[in-house]
C-alpha atoms as a PDB file:
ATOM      1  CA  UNK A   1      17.889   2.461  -3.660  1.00  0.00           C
ATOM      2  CA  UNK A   2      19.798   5.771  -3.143  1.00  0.00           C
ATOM      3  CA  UNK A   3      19.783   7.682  -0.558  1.00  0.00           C
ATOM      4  CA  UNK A   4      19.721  11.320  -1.193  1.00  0.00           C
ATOM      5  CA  UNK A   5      17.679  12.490   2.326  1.00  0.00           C
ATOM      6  CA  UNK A   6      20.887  14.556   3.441  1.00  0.00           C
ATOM      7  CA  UNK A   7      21.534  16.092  -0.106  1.00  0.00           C
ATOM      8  CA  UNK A   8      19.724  18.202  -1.529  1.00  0.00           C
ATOM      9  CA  UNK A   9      22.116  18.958  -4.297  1.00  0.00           C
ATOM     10  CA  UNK A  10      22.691  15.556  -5.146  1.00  0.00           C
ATOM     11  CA  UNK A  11      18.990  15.101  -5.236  1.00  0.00           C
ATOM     12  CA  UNK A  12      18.505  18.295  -7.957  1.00  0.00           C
ATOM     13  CA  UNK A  13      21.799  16.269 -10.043  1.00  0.00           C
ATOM     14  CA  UNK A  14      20.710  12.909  -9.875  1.00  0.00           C
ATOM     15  CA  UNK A  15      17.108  14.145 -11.026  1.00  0.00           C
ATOM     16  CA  UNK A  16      18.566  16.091 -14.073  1.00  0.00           C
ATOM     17  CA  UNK A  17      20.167  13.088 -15.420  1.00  0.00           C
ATOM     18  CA  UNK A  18      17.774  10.715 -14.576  1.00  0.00           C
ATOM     19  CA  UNK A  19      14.183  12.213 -14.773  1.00  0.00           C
ATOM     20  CA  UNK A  20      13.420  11.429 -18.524  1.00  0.00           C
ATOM     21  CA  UNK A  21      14.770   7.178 -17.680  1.00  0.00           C
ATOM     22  CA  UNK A  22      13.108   6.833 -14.585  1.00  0.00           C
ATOM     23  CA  UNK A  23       9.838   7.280 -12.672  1.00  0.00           C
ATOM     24  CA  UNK A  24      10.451   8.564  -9.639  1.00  0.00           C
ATOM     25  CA  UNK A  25       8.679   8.463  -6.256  1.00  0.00           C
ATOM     26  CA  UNK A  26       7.537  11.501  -4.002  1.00  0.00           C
ATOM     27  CA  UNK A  27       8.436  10.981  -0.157  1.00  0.00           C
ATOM     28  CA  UNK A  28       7.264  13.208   2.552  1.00  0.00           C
ATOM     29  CA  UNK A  29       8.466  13.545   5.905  1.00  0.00           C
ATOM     30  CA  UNK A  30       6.076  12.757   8.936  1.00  0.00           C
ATOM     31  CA  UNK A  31       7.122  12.255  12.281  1.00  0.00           C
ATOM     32  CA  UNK A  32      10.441  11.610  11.678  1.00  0.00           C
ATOM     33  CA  UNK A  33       9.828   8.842   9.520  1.00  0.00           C
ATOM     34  CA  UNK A  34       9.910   8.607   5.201  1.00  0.00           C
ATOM     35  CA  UNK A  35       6.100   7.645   4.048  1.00  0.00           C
ATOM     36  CA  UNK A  36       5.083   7.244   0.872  1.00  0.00           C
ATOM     37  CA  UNK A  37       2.776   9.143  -1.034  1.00  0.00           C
ATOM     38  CA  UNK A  38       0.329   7.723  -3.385  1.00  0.00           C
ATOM     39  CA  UNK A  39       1.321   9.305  -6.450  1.00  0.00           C
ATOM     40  CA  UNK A  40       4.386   9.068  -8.900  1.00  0.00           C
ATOM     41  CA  UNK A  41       5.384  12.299 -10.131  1.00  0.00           C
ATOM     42  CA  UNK A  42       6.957  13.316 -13.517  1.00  0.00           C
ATOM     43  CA  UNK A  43       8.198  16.933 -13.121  1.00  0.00           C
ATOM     44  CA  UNK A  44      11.489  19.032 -13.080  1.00  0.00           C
ATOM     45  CA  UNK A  45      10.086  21.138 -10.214  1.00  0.00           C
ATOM     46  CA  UNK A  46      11.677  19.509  -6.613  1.00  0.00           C
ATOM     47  CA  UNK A  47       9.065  21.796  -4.667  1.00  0.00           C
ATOM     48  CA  UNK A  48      11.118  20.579  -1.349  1.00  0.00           C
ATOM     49  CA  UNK A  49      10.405  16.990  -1.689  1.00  0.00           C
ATOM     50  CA  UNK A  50      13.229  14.352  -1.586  1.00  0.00           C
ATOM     51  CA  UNK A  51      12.908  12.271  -4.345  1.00  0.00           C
ATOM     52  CA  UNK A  52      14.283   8.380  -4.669  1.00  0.00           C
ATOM     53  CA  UNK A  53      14.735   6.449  -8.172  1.00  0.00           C
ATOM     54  CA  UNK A  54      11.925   3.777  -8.678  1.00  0.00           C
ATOM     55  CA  UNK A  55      12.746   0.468  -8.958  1.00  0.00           C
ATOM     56  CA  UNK A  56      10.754  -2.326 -10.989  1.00  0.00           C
ATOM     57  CA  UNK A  57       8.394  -3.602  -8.992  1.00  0.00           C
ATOM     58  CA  UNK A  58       8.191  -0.772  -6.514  1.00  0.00           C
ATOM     59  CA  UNK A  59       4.979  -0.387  -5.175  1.00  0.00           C
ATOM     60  CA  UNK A  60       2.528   1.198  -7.610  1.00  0.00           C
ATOM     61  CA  UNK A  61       0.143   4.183  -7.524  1.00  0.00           C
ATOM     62  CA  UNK A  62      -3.195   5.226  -7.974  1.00  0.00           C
ATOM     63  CA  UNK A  63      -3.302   8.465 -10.521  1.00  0.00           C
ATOM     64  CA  UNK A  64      -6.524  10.884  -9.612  1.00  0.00           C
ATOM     65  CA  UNK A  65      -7.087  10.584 -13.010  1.00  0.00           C
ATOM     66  CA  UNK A  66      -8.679   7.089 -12.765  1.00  0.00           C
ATOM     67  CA  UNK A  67     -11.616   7.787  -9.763  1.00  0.00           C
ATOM     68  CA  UNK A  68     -12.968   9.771 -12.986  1.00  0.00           C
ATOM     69  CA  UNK A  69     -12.827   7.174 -15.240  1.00  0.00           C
ATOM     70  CA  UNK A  70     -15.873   6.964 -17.821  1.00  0.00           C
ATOM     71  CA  UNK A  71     -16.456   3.357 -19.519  1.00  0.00           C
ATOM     72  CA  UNK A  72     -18.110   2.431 -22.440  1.00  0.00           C
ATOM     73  CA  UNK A  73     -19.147  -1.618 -22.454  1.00  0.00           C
ATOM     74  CA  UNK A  74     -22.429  -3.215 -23.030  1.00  0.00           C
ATOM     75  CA  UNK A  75     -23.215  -5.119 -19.866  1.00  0.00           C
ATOM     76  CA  UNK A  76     -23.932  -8.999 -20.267  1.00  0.00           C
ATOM     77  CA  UNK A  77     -26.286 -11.091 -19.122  1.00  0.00           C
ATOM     78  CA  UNK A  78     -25.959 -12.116 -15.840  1.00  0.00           C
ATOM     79  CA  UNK A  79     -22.609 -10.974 -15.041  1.00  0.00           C
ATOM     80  CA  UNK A  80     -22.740  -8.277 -12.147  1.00  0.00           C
ATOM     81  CA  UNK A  81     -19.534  -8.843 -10.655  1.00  0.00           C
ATOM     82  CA  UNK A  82     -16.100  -8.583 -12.954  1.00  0.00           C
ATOM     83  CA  UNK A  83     -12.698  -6.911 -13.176  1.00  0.00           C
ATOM     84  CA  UNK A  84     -11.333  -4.657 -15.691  1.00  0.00           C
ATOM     85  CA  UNK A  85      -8.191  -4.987 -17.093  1.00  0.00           C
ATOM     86  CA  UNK A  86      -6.013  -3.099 -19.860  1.00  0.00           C
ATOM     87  CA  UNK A  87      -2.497  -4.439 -21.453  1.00  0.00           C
ATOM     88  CA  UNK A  88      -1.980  -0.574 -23.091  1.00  0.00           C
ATOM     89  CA  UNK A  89       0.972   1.861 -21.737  1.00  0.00           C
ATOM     90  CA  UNK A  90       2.358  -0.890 -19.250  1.00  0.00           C
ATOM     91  CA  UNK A  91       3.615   1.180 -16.184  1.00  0.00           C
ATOM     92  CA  UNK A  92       1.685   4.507 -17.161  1.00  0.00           C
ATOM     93  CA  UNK A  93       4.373   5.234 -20.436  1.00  0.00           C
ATOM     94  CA  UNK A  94       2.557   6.172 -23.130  1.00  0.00           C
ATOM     95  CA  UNK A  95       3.295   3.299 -26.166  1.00  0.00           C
ATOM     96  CA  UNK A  96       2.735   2.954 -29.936  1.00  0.00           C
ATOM     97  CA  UNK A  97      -0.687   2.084 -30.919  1.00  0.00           C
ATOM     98  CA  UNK A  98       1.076  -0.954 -32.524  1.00  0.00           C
ATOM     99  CA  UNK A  99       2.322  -2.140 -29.240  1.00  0.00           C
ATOM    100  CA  UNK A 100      -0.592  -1.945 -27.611  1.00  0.00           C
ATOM    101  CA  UNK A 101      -3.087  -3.803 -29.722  1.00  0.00           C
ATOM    102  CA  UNK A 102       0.006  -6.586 -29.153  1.00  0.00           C
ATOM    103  CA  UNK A 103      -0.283  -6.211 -25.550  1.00  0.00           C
ATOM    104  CA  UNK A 104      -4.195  -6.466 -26.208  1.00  0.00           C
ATOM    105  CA  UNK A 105      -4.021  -9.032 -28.013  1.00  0.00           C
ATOM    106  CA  UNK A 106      -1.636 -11.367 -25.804  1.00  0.00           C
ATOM    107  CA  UNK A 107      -3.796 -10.188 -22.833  1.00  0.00           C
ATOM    108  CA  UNK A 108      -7.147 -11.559 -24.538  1.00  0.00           C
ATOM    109  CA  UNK A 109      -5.216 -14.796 -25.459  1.00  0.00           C
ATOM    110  CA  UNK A 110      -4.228 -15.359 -22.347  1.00  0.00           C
ATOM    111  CA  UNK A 111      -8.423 -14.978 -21.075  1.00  0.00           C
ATOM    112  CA  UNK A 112      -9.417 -17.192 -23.667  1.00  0.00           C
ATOM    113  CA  UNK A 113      -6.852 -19.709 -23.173  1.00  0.00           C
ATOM    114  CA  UNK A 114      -7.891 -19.962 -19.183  1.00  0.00           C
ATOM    115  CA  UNK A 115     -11.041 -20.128 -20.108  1.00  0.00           C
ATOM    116  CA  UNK A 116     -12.415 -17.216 -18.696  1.00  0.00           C
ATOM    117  CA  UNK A 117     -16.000 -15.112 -19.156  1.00  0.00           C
ATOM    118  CA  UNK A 118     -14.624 -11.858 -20.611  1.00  0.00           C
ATOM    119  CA  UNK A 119     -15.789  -8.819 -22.777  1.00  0.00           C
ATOM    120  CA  UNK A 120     -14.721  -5.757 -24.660  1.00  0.00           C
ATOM    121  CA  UNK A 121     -14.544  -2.691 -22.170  1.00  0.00           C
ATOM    122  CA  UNK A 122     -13.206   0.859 -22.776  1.00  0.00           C
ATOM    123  CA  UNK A 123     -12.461   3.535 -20.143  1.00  0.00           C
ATOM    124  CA  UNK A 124     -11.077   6.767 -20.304  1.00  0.00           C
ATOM    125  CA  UNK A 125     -11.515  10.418 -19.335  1.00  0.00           C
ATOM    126  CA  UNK A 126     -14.675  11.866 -19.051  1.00  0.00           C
ATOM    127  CA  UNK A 127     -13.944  14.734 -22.092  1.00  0.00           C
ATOM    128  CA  UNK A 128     -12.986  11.805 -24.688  1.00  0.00           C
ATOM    129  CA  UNK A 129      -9.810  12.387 -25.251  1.00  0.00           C
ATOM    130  CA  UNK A 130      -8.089   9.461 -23.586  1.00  0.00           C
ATOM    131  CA  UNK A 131      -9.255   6.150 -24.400  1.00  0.00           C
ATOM    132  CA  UNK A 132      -8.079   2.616 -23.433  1.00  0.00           C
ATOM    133  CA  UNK A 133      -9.382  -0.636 -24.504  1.00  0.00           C
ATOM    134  CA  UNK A 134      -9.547  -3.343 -21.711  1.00  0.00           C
ATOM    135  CA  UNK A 135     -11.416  -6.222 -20.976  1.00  0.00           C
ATOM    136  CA  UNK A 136     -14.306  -6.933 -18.690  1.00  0.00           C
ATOM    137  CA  UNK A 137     -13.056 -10.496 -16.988  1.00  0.00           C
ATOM    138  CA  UNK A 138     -15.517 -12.492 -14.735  1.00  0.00           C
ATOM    139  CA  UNK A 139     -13.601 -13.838 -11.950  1.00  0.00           C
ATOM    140  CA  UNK A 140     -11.738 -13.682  -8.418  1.00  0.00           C
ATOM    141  CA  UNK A 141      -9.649 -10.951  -6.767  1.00  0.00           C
ATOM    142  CA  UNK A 142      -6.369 -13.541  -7.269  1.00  0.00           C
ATOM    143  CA  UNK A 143      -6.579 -13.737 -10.581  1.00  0.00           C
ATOM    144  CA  UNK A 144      -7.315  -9.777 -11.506  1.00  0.00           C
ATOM    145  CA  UNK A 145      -4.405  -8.829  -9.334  1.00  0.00           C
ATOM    146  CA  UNK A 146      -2.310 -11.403 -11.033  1.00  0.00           C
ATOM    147  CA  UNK A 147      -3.300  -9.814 -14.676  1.00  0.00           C
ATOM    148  CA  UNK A 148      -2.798  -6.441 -13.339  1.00  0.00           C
ATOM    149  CA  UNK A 149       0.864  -7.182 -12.185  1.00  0.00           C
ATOM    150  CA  UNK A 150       1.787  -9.197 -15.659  1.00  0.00           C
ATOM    151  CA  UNK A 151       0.527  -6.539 -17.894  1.00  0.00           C
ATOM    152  CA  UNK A 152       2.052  -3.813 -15.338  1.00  0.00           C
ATOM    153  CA  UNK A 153      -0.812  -1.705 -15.024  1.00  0.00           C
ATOM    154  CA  UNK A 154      -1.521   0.425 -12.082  1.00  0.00           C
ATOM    155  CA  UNK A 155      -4.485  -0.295 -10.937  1.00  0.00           C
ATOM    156  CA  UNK A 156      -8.088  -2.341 -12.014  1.00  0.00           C
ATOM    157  CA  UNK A 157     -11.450  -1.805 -11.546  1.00  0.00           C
ATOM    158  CA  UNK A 158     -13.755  -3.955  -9.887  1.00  0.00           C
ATOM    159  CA  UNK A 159     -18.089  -3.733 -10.870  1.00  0.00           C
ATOM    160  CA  UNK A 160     -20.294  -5.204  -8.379  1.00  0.00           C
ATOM    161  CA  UNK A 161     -23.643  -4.583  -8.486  1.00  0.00           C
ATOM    162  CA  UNK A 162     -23.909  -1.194  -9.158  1.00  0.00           C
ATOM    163  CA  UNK A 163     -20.446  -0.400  -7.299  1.00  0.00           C
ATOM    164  CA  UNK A 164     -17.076   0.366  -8.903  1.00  0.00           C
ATOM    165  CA  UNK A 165     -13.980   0.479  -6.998  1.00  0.00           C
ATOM    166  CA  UNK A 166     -10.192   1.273  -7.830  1.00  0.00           C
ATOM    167  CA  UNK A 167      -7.729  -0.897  -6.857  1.00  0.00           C
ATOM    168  CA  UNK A 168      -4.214  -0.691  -6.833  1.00  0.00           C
ATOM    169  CA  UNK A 169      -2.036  -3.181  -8.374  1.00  0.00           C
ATOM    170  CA  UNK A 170      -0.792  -4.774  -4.971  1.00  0.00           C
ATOM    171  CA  UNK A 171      -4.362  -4.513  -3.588  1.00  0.00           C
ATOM    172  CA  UNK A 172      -3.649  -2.212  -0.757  1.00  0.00           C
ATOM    173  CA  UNK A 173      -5.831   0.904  -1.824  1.00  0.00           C
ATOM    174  CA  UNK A 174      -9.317   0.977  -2.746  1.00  0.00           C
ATOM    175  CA  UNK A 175     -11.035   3.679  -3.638  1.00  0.00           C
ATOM    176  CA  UNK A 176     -14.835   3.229  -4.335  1.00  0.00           C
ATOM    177  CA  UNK A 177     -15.687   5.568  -7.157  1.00  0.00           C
ATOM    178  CA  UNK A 178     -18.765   8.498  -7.176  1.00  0.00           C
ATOM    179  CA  UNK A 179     -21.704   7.295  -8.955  1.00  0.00           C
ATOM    180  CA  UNK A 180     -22.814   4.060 -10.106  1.00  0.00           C
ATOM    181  CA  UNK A 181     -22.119   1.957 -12.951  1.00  0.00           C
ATOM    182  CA  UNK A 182     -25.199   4.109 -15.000  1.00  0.00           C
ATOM    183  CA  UNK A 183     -23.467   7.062 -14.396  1.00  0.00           C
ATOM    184  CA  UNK A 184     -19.796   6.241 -15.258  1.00  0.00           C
ATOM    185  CA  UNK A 185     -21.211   4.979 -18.637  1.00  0.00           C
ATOM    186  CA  UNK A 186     -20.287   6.763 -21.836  1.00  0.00           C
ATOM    187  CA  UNK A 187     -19.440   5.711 -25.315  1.00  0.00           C
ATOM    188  CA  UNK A 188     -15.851   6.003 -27.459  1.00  0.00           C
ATOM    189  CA  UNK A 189     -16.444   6.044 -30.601  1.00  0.00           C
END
């Protein structure tokens, strides 16, 4: 990874020619030491902050987006505890609807071929206008985790009870969401 901390310039350069390939990853400073921050950022304004090219695999991020995720499922019977997991826009890139449904579609392969309890479930934002199509999986932590790295998604979300809670794709942040599973329910249609 490049190191642009004593730079500035060469940060600005590298971020012109690179922005539009590349995510990229804000770092602060904090007592002398480079921290990461829990957010990805895809803008041409530097604002001060030193900015390192992402590579694959790098550790992945939680947008504030998602802790106001709506979902739309119909609950089954006598599942209370599951993960939910999407295949669409791998990596947060937006994709062709054609891609996606491919993505989908491997993804619920792969559940059925395991063997595993799973069902239709949609989240998105709260006004409707971003939608995707996942699927409601009963079983372990291991295994969500695992499905969230393969597809490269960000994050999952894990229903217990009446308890959701975010969790990043390499399990270190959780963030329990406001409201319960009643009140993050909504309908895409």
């Amino acid at each position: 990874m490049a190191n642009y901390i004593n730079d500035p310039s060469a940060i600005t350069d590298w971020f012109r020619n690179t922005h539009k390939k590349h995510y990229v990853i804000r770092y602060t400073a904090c007592k002398n030491k480079w921290l990461e921050c829990a957010s990805w950022i895809k803008t041409t304004r530097l604002m001060g902050t030193f900015l390192f090219k992402a590579q694959r695999g790098s550790p992945p991020f939680m947008k504030e987006e998602f802790q106001h995720t709506v979902f739309d499922f119909t609950p089954q019977p006598g599942i209370q505890d599951f993960w939910v997991v999407t295949a669409w826009n791998p990596d947060s890139q937006i994709h062709a609807d054609s891609f996606n449904k491919a993505a989908d579609e491997k993804l619920e392969q792969l559940l059925k071929d395991e063997g595993f309890i799973h069902f239709r479930v949609t989240g998105g934002s709260p006004d409707g206008i971003h939608a995707e199509p996942g699927w409601g999986i009963s079983c372990d932590e291991q295994t969500a985790m695992r499905l969230c790295a393969e597809f490269q998604q960000d994050a999952v979300f894990h229903f217990s009870g009446d308890r959701i809670t975010l969790v990043s794709r390499d399990g270190q942040s959780r963030i329990q969401l406001e409201g319960t599973v009643q009140t993050r329910m909504s309908t895409f249609r």
